[in-house]
Structure formats: C-alpha cells, structure tokens
Protein backbone atom coordinates (compact mmCIF):
# COMPACT_ATOMS: atom_id res chain seq x y z
CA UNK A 1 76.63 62.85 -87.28
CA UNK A 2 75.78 59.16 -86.85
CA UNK A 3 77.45 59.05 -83.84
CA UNK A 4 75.72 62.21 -82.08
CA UNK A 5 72.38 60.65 -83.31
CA UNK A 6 73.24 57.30 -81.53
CA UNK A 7 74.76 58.69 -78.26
CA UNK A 8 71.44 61.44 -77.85
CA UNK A 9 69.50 58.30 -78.37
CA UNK A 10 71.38 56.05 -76.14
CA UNK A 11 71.03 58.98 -73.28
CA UNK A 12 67.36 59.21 -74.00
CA UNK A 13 66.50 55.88 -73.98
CA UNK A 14 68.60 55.18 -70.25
CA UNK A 15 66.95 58.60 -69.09
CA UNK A 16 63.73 57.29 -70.21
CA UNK A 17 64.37 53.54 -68.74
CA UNK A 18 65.27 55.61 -65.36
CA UNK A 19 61.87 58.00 -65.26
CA UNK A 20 60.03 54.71 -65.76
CA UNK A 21 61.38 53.23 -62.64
CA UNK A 22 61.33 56.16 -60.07
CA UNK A 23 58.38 54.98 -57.86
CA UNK A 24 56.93 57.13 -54.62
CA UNK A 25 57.17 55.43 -51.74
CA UNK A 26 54.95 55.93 -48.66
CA UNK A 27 57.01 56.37 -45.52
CA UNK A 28 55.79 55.41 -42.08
CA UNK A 29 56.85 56.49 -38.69
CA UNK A 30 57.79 52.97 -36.70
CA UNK A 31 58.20 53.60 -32.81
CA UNK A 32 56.25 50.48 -32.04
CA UNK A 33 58.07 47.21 -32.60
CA UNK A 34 61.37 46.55 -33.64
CA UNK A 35 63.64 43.22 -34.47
CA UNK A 36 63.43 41.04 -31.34
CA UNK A 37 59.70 41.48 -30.89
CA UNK A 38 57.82 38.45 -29.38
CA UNK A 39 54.71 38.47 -28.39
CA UNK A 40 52.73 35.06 -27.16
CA UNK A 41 48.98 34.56 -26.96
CA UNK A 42 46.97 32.40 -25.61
CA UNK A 43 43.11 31.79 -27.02
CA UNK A 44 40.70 30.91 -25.07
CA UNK A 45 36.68 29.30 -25.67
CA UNK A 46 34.71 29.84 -22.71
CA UNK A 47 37.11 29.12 -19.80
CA UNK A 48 39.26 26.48 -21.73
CA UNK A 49 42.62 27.47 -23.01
CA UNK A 50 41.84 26.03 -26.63
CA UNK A 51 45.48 27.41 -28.67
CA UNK A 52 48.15 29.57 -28.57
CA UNK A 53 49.69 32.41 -31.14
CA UNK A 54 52.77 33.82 -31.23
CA UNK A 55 54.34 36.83 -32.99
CA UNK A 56 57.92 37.56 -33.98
CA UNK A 57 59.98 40.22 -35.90
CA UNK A 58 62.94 39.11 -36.88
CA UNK A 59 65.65 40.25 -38.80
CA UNK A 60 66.39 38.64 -42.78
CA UNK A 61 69.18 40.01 -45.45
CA UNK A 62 66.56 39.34 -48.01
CA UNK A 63 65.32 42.52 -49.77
CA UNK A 64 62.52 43.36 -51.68
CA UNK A 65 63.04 45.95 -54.83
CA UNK A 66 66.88 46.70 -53.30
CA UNK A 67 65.28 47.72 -49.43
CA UNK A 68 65.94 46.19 -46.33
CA UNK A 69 63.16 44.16 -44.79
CA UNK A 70 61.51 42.69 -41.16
CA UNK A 71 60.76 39.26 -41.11
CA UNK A 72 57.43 38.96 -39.27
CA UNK A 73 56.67 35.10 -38.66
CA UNK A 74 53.01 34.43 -37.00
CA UNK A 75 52.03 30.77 -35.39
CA UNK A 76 49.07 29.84 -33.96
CA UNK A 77 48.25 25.98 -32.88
CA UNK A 78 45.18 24.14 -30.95
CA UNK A 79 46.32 23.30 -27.20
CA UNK A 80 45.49 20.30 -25.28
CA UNK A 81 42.43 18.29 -26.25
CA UNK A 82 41.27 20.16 -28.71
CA UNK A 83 44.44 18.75 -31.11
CA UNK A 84 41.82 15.43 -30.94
CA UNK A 85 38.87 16.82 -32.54
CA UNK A 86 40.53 19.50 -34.71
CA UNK A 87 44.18 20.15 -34.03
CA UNK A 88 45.51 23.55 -36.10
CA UNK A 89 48.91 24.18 -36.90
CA UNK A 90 49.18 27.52 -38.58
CA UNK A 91 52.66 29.17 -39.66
CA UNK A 92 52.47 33.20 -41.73
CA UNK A 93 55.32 34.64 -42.44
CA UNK A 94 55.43 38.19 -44.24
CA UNK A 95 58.58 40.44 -45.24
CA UNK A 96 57.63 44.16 -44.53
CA UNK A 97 59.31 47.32 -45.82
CA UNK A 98 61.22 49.08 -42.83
CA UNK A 99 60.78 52.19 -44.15
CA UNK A 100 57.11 51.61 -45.39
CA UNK A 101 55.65 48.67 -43.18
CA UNK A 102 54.35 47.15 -46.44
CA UNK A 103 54.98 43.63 -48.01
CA UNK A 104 57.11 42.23 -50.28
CA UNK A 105 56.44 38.75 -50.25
CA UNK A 106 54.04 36.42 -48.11
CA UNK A 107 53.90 32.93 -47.24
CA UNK A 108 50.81 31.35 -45.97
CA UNK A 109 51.08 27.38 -44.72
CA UNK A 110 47.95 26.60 -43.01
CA UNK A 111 46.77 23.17 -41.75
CA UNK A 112 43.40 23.01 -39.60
CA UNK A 113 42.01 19.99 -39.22
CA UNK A 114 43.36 18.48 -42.10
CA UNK A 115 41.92 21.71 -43.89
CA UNK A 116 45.04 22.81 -46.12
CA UNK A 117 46.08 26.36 -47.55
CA UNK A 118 49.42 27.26 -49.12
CA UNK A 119 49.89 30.48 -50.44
CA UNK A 120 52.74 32.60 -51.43
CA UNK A 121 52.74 36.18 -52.95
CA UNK A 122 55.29 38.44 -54.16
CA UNK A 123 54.25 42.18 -54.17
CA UNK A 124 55.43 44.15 -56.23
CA UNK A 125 54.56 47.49 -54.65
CA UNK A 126 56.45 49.13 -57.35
CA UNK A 127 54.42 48.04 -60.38
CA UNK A 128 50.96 48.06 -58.22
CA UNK A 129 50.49 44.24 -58.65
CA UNK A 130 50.86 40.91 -56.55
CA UNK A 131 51.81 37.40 -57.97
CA UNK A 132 49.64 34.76 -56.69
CA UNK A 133 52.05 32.05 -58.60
CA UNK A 134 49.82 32.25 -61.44
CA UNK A 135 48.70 35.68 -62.35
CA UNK A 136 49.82 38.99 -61.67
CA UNK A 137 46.27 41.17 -59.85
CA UNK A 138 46.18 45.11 -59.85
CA UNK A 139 46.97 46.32 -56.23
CA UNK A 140 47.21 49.65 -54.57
CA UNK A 141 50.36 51.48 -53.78
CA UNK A 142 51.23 50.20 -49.87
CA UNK A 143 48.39 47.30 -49.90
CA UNK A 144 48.74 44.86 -46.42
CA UNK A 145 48.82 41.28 -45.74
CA UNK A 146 46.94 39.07 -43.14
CA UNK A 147 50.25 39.28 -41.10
CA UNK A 148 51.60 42.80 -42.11
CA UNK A 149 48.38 44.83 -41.08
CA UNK A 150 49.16 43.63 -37.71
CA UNK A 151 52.46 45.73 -37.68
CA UNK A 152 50.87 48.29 -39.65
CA UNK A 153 48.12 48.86 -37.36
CA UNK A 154 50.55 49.64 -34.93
CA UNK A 155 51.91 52.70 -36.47
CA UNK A 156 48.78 54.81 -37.33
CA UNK A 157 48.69 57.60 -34.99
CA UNK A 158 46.73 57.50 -32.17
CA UNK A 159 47.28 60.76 -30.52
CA UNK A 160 44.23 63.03 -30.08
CA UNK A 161 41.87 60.41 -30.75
CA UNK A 162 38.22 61.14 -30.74
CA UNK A 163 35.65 58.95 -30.24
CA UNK A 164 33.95 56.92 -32.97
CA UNK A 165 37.23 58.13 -35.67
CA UNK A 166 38.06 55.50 -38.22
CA UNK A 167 41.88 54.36 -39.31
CA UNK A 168 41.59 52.41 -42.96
CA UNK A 169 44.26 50.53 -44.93
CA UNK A 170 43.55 48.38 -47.86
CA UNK A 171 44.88 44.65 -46.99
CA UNK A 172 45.50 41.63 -49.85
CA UNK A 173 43.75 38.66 -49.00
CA UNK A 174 42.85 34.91 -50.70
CA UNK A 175 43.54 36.96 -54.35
CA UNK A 176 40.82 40.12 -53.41
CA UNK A 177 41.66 43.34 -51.44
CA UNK A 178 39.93 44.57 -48.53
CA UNK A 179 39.54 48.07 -47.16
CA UNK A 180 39.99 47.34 -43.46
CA UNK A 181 38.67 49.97 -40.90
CA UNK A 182 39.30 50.35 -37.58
CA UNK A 183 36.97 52.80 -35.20
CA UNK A 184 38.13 54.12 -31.89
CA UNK A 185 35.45 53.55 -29.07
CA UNK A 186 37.48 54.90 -26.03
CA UNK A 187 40.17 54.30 -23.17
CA UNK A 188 39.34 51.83 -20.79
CA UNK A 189 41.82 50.10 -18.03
CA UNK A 190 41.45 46.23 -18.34
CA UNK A 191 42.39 43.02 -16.59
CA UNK A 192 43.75 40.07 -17.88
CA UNK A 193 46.19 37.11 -16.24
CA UNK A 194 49.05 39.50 -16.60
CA UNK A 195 47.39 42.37 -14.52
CA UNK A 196 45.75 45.31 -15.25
CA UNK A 197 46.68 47.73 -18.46
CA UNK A 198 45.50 51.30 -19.83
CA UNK A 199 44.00 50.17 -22.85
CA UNK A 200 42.48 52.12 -26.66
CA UNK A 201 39.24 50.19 -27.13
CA UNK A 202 38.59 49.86 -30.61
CA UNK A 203 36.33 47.87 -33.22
CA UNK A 204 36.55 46.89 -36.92
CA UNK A 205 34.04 48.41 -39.01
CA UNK A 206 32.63 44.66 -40.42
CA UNK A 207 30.41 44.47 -43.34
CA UNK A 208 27.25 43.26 -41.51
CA UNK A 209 26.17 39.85 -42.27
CA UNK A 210 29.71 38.71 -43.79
CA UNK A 211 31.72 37.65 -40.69
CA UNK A 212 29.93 38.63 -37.98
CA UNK A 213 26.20 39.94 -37.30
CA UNK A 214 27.40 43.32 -35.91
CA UNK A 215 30.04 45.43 -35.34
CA UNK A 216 29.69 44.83 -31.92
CA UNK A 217 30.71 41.18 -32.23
CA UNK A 218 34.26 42.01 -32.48
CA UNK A 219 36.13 44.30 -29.98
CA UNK A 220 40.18 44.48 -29.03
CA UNK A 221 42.24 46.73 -26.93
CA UNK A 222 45.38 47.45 -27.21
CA UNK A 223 48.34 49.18 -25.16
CA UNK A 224 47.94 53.29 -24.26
CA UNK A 225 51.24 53.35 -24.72
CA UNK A 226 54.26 53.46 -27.79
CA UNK A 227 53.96 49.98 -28.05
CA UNK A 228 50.50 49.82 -29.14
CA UNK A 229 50.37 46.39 -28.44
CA UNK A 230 46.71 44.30 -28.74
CA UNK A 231 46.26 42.27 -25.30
CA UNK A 232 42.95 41.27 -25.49
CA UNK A 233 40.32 40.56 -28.44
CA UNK A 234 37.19 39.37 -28.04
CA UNK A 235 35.05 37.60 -31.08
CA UNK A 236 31.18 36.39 -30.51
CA UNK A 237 30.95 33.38 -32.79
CA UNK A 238 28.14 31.11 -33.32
CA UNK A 239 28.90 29.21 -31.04
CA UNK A 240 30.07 30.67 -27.87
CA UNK A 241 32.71 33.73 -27.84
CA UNK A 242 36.77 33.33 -28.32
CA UNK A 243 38.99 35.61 -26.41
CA UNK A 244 42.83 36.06 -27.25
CA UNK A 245 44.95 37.31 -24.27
CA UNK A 246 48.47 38.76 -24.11
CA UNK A 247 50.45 36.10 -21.92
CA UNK A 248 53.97 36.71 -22.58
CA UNK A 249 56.11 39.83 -24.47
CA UNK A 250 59.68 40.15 -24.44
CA UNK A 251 62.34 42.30 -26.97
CA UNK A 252 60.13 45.64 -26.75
CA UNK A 253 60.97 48.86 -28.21
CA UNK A 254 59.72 50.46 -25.66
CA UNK A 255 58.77 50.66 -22.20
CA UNK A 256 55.37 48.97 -21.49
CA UNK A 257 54.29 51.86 -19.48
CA UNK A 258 50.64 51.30 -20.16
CA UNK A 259 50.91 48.37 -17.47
CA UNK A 260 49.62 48.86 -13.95
C-alpha cells in the first residue's frame, strides 16, 4: 500500500510541477524582416549629417526558455565634428522570440558624451517578470524593449487602415513599462536621398509635456509595402528639428516594392 501511496504521489507531484510550467505564448505573424537584415541611417540636424544608426538581425544559437531566438544589434554614433563637442557611441543589442517577437534578454551599453548607461535584462516572459541584475519587476505577458519594439512594430497589421487608428504594445524601459501607441495619419509618397517611396504616415501618441510639446512634434513613415520599413522620422526638439533617413538596406525579406 506504501508503495501505491508513494507512486500516486510521485505522479501528482510531476503532473503538478508540469501544469505549473505550461505558459501561453502569443504568436506573431513575421513577413517583415528576417536574419540578414541591415538597415543604415543617417541623422541629420538642420542640413548637417550629425550621426549614423544602423540595424541588424542576426542569427545566435542562444535560446531563451528552450526557443530559438534573432539577435537584433542597434548602433548609433555622432559623425564628423560633432565627435568634438559630444561624440556618442551607442551599441543595443536584444534577443527576440521568433515565434513571438518578444525579448529574452537585453543589453544596453551607452556612452554619450562621456554620459554612461549599462544595462542588461533577462525577461522572463514566462514568469511575467524582468531581472534588472538586482531585482526581479512584475511585467506583462509579451512586454518590448527599446530595440525589440522596433521589430515588433513591424508586424502589427496594417491592412485596412483607417485614419487616426491606434496600434499599442507595452515596452520595458530604465526599470518602468510604457504603453507605447502608435496612430495612423495616412499614405503619403515621400522623397529622401534614396528617391521617392509610398509611405504609412504615422505618429506616437506622446504624453504631452513629457518628451515633446505635442503629438505633432514627432512624425515617421515607413514602407507601403511587406517590409514595413521606417525611412524617415522627423523629431522637433528644442533646439532645431532632427531627421533620420533610410540611406542604405540590404538582406530584405522582401521586395522593396514601395520604392519608386
């Protein structure tokens, strides 16, 4: 009898152990980017080329929780002579979820003008929390990084749009998370130094007086096509305005059709 007693506790304690563990992930649709990815950037302030950024996807056998990963690795540096009054040299790097397009772990190694941040989190997606190194913090199911909503902008769905819609996702940043929004303004065809491209205007829905003085302030456009690629932002600042253009894009997934 003993030994019935152990081996129906046994099962119910692995059974149990199992339950525990069986987590519901999101899946996302990807037709946007794939490994090989590069896209290069160059930021502008007024009509001096002032930096450069650069985004990659690239391929890692690291996994995170047992499933297979991108490695997404984002650079941005000052050009020129602006390295002599404040020269940045930025490196992110974020492992995404294939099937999901959410993190696993982040790595932040900024250095503007002698202005230091290091950062690295590991989400843990499955248990709803992210360690900063110290401390784990509650997190929703599928939360971004600074890097990762990038991607993950790319695969909301965009077809029948209607003016003035909204596209949210909640996104972990400096220990806090933020529900980003997104609103659709329109199509417009644009010109940059690469040529002319069918473009999705959109803007963020800021939280007035934070960041910027109005939504306004902040407006991008990115690719009509299945590449829903950003080539042009534009950011008032206090300042002057900054403008980041697409200058360079090789290892596509697809076709960059939206090009004229």
């Amino acid at each position: 009898m003993k030994k019935y007693v152990y081996l129906i506790a046994m099962v119910g304690l692995f059974f149990g152990m199992t339950s525990s563990n069986l987590v519901s992930y999101p899946t996302v649709s990807n037709s946007a980017f794939q490994v090989g990815e590069k896209l290069r950037y160059r930021v502008t302030y007024g009509f001096m080329d002032a930096g450069e950024a650069v985004m990659e996807v690239r391929s890692t056998k690291r996994k995170g929780n047992n499933r297979s990963l991108y490695h997404c690795v984002g650079k941005g540096k000052t050009l020129g002579g602006f390295n002599a009054f404040y020269k940045v040299r930025d490196v992110y790097q974020t492992y995404i979820d294939k099937q999901s397009i959410m993190p696993w772990f982040f790595v932040r190694d900024v250095n503007e003008g002698g202005y230091k941040i290091n950062q690295a989190y590991s989400f843990k997606q499955n248990q709803y929390k992210v360690y900063n190194g110290k401390k784990d913090i509650d997190v929703p199911m599928g939360v971004q990084d600074m890097i990762s909503s990038f991607y993950k902008a790319r695969t909301l769905n965009f077809n029948g749009m209607k003016k003035g819609q909204t596209f949210d996702f909640d996104c972990f940043m400096d220990d806090e998370v933020y529900n980003l929004k997104i609103k659709y303004v329109g199509d417009e065809t644009i010109r940059i130094r690469k040529g002319k491209f069918k473009c999705h205007k959109f803007m963020p829905v800021v939280q007035t007086g934070r960041y910027f003085e109005s939504e306004e302030d902040v407006q991008f456009w990115v690719t009509a096509d299945k590449n829903k690629i950003p080539v042009l932002v534009k950011a008032k600042i206090p300042v002057g305005s900054v403008k980041m253009h697409l200058v360079e894009w090789s290892g596509l997934k697809n076709e960059l059709s939206s090009k004229m």
